[in-house]
Structure formats: C-alpha cells, structure tokens
PDB file of N, CA and C in Angstrom:
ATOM      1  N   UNK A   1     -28.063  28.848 -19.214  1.00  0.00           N
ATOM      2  CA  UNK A   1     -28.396  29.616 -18.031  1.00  0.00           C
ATOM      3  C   UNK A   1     -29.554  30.557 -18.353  1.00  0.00           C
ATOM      4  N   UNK A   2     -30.960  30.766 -17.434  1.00  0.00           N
ATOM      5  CA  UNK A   2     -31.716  31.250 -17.540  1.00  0.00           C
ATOM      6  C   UNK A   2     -31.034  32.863 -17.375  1.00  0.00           C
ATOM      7  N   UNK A   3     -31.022  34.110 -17.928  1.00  0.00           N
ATOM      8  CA  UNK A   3     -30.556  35.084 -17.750  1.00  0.00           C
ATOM      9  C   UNK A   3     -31.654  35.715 -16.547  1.00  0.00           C
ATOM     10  N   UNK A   4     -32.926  35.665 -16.872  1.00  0.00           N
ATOM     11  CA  UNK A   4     -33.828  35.792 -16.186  1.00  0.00           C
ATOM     12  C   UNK A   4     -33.836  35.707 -14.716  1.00  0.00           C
ATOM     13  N   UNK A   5     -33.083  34.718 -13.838  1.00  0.00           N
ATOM     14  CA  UNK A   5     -33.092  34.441 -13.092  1.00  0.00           C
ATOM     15  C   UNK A   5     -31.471  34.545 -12.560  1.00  0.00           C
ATOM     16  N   UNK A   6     -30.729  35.121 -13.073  1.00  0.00           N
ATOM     17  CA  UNK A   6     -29.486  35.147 -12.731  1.00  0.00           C
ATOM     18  C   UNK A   6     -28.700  36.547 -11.902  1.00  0.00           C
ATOM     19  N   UNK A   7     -28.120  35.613 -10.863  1.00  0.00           N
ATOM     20  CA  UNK A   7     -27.554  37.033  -9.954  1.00  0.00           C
ATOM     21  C   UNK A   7     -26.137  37.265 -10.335  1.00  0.00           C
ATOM     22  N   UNK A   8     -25.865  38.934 -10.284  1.00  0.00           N
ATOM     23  CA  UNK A   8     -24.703  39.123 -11.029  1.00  0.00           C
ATOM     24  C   UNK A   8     -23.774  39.737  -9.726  1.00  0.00           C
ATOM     25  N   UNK A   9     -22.463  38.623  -9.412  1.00  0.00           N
ATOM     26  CA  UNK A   9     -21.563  39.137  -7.995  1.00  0.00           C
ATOM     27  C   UNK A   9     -20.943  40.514  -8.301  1.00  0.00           C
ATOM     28  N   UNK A  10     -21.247  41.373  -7.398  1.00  0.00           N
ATOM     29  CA  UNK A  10     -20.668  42.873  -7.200  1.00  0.00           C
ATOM     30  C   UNK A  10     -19.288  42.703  -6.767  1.00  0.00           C
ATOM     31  N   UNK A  11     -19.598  42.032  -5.322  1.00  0.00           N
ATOM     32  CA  UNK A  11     -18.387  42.226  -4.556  1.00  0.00           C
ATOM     33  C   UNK A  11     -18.275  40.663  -3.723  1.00  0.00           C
ATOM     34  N   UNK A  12     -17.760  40.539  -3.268  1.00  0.00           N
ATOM     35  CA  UNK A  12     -17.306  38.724  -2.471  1.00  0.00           C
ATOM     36  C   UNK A  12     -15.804  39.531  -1.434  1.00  0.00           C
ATOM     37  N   UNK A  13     -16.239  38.569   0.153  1.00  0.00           N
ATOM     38  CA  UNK A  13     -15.686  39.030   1.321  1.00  0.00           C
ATOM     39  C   UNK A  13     -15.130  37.775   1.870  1.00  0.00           C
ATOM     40  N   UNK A  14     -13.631  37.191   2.105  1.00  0.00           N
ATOM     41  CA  UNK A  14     -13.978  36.154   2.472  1.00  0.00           C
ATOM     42  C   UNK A  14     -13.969  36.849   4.729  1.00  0.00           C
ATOM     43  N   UNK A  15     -15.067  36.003   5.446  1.00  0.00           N
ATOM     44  CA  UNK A  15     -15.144  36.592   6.506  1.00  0.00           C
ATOM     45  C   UNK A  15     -14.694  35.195   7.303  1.00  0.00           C
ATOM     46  N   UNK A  16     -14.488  34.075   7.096  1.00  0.00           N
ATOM     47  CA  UNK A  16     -14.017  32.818   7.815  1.00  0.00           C
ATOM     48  C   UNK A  16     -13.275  31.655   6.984  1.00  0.00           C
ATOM     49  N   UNK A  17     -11.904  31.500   7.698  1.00  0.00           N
ATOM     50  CA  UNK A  17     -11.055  30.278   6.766  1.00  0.00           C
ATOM     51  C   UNK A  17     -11.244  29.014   7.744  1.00  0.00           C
ATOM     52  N   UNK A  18     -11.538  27.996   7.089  1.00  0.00           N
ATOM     53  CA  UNK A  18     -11.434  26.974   8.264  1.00  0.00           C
ATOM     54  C   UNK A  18     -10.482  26.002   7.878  1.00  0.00           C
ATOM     55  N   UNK A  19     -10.411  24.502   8.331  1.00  0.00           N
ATOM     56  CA  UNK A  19      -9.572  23.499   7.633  1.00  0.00           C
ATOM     57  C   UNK A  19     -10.313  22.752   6.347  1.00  0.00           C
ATOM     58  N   UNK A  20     -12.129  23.334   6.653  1.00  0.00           N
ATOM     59  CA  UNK A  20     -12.046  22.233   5.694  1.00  0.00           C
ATOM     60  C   UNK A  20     -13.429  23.481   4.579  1.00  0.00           C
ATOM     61  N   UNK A  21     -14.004  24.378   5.475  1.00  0.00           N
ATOM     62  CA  UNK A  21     -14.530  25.724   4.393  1.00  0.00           C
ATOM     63  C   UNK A  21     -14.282  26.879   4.867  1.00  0.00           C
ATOM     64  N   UNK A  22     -14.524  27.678   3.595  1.00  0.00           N
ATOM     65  CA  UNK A  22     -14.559  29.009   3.535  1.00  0.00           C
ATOM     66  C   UNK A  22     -15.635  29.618   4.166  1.00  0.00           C
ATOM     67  N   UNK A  23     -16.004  30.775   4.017  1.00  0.00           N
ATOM     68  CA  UNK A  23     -17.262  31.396   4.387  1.00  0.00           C
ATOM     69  C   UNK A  23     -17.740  32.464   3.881  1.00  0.00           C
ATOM     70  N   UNK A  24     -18.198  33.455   2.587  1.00  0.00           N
ATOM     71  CA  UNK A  24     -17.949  34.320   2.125  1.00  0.00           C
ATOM     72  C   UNK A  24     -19.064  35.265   1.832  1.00  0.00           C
ATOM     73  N   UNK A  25     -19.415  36.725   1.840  1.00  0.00           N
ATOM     74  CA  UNK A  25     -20.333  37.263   2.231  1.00  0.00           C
ATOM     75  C   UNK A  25     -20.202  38.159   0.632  1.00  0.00           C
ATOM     76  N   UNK A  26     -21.195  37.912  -0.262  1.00  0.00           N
ATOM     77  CA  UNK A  26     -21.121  38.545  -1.261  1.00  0.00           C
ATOM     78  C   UNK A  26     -22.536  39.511  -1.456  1.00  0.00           C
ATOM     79  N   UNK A  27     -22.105  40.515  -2.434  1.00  0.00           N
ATOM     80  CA  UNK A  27     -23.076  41.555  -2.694  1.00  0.00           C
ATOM     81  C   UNK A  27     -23.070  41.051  -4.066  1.00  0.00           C
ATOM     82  N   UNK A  28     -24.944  40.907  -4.840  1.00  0.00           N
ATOM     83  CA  UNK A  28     -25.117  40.713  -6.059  1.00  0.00           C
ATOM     84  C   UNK A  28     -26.235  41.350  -6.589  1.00  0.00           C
ATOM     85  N   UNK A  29     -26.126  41.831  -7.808  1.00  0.00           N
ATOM     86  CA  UNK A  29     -26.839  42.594  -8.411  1.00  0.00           C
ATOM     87  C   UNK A  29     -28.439  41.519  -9.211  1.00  0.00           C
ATOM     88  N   UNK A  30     -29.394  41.322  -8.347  1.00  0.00           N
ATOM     89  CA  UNK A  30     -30.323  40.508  -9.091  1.00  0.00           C
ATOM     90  C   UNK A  30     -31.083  41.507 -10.088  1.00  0.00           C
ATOM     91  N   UNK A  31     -32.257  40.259 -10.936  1.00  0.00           N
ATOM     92  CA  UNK A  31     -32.147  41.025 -12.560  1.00  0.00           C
ATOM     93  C   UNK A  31     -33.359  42.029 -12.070  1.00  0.00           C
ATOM     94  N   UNK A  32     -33.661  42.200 -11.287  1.00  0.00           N
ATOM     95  CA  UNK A  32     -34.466  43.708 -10.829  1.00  0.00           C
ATOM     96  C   UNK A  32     -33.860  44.514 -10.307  1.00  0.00           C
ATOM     97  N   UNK A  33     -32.600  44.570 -10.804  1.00  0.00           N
ATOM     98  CA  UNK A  33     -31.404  45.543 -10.317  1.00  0.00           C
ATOM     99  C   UNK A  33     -31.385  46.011  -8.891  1.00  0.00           C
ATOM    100  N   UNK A  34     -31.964  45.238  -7.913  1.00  0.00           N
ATOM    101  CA  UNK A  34     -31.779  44.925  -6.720  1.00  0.00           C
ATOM    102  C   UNK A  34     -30.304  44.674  -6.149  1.00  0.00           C
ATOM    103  N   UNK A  35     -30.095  45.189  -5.174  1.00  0.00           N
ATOM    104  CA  UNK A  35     -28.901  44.744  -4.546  1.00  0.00           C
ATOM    105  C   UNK A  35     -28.718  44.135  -3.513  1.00  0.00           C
ATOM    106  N   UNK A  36     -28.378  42.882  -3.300  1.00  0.00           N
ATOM    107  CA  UNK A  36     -28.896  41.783  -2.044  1.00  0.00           C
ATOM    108  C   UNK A  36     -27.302  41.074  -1.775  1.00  0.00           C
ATOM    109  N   UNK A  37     -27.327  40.347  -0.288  1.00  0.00           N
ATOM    110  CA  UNK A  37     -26.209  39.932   0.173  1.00  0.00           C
ATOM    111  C   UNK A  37     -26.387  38.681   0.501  1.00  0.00           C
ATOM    112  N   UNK A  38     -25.700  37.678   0.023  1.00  0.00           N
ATOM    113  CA  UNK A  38     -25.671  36.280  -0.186  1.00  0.00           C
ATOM    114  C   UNK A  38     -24.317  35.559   0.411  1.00  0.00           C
ATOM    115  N   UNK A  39     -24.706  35.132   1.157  1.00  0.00           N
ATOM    116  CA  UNK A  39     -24.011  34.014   1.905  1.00  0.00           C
ATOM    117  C   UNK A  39     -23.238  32.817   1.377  1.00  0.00           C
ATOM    118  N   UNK A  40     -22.221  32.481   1.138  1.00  0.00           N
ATOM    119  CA  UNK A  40     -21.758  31.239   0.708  1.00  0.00           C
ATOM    120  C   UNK A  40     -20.796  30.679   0.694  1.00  0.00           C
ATOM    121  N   UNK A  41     -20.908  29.399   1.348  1.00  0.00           N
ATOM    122  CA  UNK A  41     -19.750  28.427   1.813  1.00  0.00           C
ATOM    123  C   UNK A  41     -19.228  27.431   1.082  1.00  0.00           C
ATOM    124  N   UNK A  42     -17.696  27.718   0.618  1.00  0.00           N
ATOM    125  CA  UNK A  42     -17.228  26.421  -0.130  1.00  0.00           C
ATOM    126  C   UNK A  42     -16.014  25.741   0.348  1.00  0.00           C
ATOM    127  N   UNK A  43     -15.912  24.362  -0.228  1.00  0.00           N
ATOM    128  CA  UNK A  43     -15.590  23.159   0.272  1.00  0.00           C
ATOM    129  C   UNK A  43     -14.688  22.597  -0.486  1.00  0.00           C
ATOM    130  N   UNK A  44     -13.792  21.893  -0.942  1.00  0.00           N
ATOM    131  CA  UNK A  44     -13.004  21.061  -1.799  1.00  0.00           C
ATOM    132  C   UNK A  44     -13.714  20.244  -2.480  1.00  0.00           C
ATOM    133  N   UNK A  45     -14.971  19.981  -1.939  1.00  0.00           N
ATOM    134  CA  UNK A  45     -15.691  18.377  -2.445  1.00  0.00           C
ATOM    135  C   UNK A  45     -15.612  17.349  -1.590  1.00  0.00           C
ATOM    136  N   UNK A  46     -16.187  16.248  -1.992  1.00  0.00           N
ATOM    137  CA  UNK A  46     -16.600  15.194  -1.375  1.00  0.00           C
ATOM    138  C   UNK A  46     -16.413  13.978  -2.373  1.00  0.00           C
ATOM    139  N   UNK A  47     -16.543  12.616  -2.505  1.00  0.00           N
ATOM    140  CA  UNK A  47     -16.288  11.480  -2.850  1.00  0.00           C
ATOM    141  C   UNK A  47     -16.701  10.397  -2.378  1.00  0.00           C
ATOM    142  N   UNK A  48     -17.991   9.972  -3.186  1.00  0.00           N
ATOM    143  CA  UNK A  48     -18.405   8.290  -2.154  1.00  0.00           C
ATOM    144  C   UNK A  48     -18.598   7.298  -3.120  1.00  0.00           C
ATOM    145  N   UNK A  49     -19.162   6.055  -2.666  1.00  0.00           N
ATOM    146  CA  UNK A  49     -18.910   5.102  -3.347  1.00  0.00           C
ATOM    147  C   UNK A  49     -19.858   4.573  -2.739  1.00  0.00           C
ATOM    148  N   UNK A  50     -20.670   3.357  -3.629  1.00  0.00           N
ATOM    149  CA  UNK A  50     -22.118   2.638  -3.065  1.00  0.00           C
ATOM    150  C   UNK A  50     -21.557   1.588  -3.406  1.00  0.00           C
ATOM    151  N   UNK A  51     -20.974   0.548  -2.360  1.00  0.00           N
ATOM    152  CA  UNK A  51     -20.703  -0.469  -2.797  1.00  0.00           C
ATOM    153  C   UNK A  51     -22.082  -1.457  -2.692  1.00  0.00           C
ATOM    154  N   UNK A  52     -22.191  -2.986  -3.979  1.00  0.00           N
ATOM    155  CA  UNK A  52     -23.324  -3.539  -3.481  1.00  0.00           C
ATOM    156  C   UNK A  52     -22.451  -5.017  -3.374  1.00  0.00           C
ATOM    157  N   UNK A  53     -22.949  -5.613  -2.650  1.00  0.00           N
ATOM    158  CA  UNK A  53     -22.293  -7.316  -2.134  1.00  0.00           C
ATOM    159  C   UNK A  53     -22.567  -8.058  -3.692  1.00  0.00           C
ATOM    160  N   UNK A  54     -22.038  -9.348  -3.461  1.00  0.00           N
ATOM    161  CA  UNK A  54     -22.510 -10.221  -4.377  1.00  0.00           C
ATOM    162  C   UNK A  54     -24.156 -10.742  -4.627  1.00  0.00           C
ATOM    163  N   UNK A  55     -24.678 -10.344  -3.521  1.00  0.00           N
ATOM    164  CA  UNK A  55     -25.850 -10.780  -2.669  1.00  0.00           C
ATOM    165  C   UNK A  55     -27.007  -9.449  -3.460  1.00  0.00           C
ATOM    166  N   UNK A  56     -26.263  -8.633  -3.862  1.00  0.00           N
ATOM    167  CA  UNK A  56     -27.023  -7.382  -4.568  1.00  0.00           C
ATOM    168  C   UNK A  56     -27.304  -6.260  -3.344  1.00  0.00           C
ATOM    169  N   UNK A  57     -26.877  -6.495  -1.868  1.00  0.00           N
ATOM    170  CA  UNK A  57     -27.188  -5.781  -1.027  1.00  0.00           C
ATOM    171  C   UNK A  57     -26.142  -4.423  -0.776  1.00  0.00           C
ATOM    172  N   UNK A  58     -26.943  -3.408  -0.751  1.00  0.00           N
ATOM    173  CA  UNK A  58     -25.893  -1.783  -0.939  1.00  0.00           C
ATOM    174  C   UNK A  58     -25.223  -2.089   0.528  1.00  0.00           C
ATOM    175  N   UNK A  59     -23.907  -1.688   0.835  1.00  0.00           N
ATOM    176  CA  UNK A  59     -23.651  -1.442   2.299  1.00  0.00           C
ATOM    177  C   UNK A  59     -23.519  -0.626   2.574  1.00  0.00           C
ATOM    178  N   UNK A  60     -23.207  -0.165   3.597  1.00  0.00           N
ATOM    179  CA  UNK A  60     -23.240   1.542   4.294  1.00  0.00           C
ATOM    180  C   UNK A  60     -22.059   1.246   5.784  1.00  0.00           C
ATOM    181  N   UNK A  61     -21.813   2.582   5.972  1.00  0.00           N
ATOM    182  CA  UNK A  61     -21.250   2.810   7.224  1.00  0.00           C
ATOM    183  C   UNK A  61     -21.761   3.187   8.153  1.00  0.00           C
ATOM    184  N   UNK A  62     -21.656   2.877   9.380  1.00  0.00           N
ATOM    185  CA  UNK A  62     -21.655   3.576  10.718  1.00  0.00           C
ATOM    186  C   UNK A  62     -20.684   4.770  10.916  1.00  0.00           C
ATOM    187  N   UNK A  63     -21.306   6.366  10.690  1.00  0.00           N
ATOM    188  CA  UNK A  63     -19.971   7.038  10.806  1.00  0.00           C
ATOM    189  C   UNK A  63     -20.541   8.490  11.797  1.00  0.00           C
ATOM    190  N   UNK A  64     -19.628   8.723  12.810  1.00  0.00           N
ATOM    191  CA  UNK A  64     -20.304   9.674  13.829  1.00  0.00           C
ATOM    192  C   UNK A  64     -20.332  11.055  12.937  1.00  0.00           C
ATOM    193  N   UNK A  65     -21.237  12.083  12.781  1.00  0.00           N
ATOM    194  CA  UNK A  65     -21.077  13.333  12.163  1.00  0.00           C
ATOM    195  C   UNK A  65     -21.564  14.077  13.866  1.00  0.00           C
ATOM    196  N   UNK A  66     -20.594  15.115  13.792  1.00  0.00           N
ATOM    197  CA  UNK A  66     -20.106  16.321  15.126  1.00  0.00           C
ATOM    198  C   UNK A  66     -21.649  17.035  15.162  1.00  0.00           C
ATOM    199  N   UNK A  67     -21.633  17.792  14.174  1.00  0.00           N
ATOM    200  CA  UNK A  67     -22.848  18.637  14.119  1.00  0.00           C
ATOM    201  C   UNK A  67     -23.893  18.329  14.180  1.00  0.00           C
ATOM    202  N   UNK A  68     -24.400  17.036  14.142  1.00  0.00           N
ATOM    203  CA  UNK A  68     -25.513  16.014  14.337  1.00  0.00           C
ATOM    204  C   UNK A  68     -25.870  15.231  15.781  1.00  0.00           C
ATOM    205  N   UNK A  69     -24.063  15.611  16.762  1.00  0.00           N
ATOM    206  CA  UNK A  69     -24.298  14.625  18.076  1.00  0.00           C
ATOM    207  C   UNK A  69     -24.412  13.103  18.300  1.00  0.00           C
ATOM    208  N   UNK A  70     -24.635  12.818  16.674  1.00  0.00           N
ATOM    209  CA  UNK A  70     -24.828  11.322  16.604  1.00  0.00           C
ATOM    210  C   UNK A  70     -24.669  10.927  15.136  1.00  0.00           C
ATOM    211  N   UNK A  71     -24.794   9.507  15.438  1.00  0.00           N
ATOM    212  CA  UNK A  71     -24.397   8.155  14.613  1.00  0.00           C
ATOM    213  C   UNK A  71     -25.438   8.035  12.934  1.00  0.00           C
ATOM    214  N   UNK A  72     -24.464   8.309  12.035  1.00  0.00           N
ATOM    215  CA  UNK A  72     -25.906   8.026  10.844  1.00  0.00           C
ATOM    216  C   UNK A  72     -25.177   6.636   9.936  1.00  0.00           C
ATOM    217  N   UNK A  73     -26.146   5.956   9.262  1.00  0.00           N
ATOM    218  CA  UNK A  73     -25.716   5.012   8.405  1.00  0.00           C
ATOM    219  C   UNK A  73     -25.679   5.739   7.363  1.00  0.00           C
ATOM    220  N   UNK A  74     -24.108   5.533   6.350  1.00  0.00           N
ATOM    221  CA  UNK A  74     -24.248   6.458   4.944  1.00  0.00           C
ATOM    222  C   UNK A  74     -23.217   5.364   3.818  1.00  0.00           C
ATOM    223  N   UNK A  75     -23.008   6.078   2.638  1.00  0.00           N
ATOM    224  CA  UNK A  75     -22.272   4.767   1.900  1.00  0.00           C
ATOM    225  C   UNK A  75     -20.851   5.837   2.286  1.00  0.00           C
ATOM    226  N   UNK A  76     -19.832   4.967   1.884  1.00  0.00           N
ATOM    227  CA  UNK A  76     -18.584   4.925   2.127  1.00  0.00           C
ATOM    228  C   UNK A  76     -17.857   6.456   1.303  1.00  0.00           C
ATOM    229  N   UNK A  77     -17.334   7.986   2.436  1.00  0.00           N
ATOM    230  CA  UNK A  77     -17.371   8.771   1.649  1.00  0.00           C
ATOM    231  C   UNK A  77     -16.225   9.231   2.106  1.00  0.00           C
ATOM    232  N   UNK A  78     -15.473  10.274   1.715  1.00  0.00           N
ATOM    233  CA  UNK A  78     -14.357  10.873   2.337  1.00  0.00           C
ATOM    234  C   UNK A  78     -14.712  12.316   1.388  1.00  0.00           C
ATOM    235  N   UNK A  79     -13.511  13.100   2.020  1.00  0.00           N
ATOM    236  CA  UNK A  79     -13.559  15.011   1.627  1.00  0.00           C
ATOM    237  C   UNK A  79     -12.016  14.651   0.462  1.00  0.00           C
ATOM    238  N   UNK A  80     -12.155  15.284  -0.150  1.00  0.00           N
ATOM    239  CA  UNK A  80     -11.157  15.638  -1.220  1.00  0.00           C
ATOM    240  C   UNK A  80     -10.197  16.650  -1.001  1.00  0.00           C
ATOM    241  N   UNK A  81      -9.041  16.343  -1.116  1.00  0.00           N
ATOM    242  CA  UNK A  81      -7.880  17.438  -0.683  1.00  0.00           C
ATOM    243  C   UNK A  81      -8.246  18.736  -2.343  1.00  0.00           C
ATOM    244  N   UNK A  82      -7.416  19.653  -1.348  1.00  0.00           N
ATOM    245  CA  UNK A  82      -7.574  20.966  -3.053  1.00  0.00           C
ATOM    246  C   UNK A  82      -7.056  20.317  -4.566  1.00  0.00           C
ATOM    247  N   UNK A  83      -7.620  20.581  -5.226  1.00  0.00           N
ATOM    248  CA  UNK A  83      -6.943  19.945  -6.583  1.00  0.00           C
ATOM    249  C   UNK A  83      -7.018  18.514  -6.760  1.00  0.00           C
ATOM    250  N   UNK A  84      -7.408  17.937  -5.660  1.00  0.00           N
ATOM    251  CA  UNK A  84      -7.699  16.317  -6.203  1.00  0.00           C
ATOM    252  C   UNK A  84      -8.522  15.910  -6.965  1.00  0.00           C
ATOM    253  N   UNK A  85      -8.098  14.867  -7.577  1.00  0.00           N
ATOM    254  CA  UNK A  85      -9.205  14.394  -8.512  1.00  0.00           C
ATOM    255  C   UNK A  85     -10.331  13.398  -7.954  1.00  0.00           C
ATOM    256  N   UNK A  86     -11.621  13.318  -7.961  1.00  0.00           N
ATOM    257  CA  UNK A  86     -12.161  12.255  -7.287  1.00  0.00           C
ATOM    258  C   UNK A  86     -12.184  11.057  -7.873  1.00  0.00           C
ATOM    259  N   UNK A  87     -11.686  10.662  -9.029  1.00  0.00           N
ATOM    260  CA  UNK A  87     -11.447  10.032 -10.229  1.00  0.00           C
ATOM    261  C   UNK A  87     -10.086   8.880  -9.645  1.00  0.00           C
ATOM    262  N   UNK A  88      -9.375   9.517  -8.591  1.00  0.00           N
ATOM    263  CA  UNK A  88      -8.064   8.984  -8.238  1.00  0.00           C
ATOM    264  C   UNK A  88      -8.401   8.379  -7.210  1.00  0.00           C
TER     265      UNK A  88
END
C-alpha cells in the first residue's frame, strides 16, 4: 500500500440498509491531514461464469437490469448470499 496516497477512516455512519446494500457516510483523515467525507456502498459480492460452446463461442444472457429500464446481454451471474463462498 502506497502510504502516500492513503486515507485514514475517522468515523463510518451506516445511513441506509437495503436487501441487497449498505450505504455508509464516512469521515477520513487524507495524508494532508485534511478531513473529507466519503461515500460508500457495500454488497455481498457477485459471481459469474463465461461459459464458451464446443464451437469456442462465449454465451451470454438476456437479463433485464431495473436501473437501466432495459435489456443488456452479459455472461451468466448471480449476487452471493453473506458468507458464501463463490467457490460453491
């Protein structure tokens, strides 16, 4: 870790629980002894898989994402429960 470039957490707020993130509003001390408020959202993780055919061709899904309004092609992924392994 560059020390140089490293922010040191004061304080952490969580301000939103959802089903699938957090939302958390932290105060950190950057190395110009600045004091700044940083935003940050965490998640359980994620898990995908690129399958390719016999044919050598990658496939993908058709899968609707909410926040987008629409349809994207992606490879085959799902969200990870707490403590899961993506390994399983």
């Amino acid at each position: 870790m560059n020390k140089e470039l490293f922010e040191r957490k004061i304080s952490s707020e969580k301000i939103f629980k959802g089903e699938i993130v957090e939302l958390y509003v932290d105060k950190v001390k950057l190395p110009n002894n600045k004091i700044v408020t940083r935003e940050k959202v965490t998640h359980p993780g994620a898990v995908g898989i690129v399958p390719i055919s016999k044919e050598g061709k990658i496939m993908l899904v058709k899968q609707f994402r909410y926040p987008l309004g629409s349809t994207l092609l992606e490879i085959p992924a799902g969200k990870l429960g707490k403590g899961e392994d993506p390994r399983d």
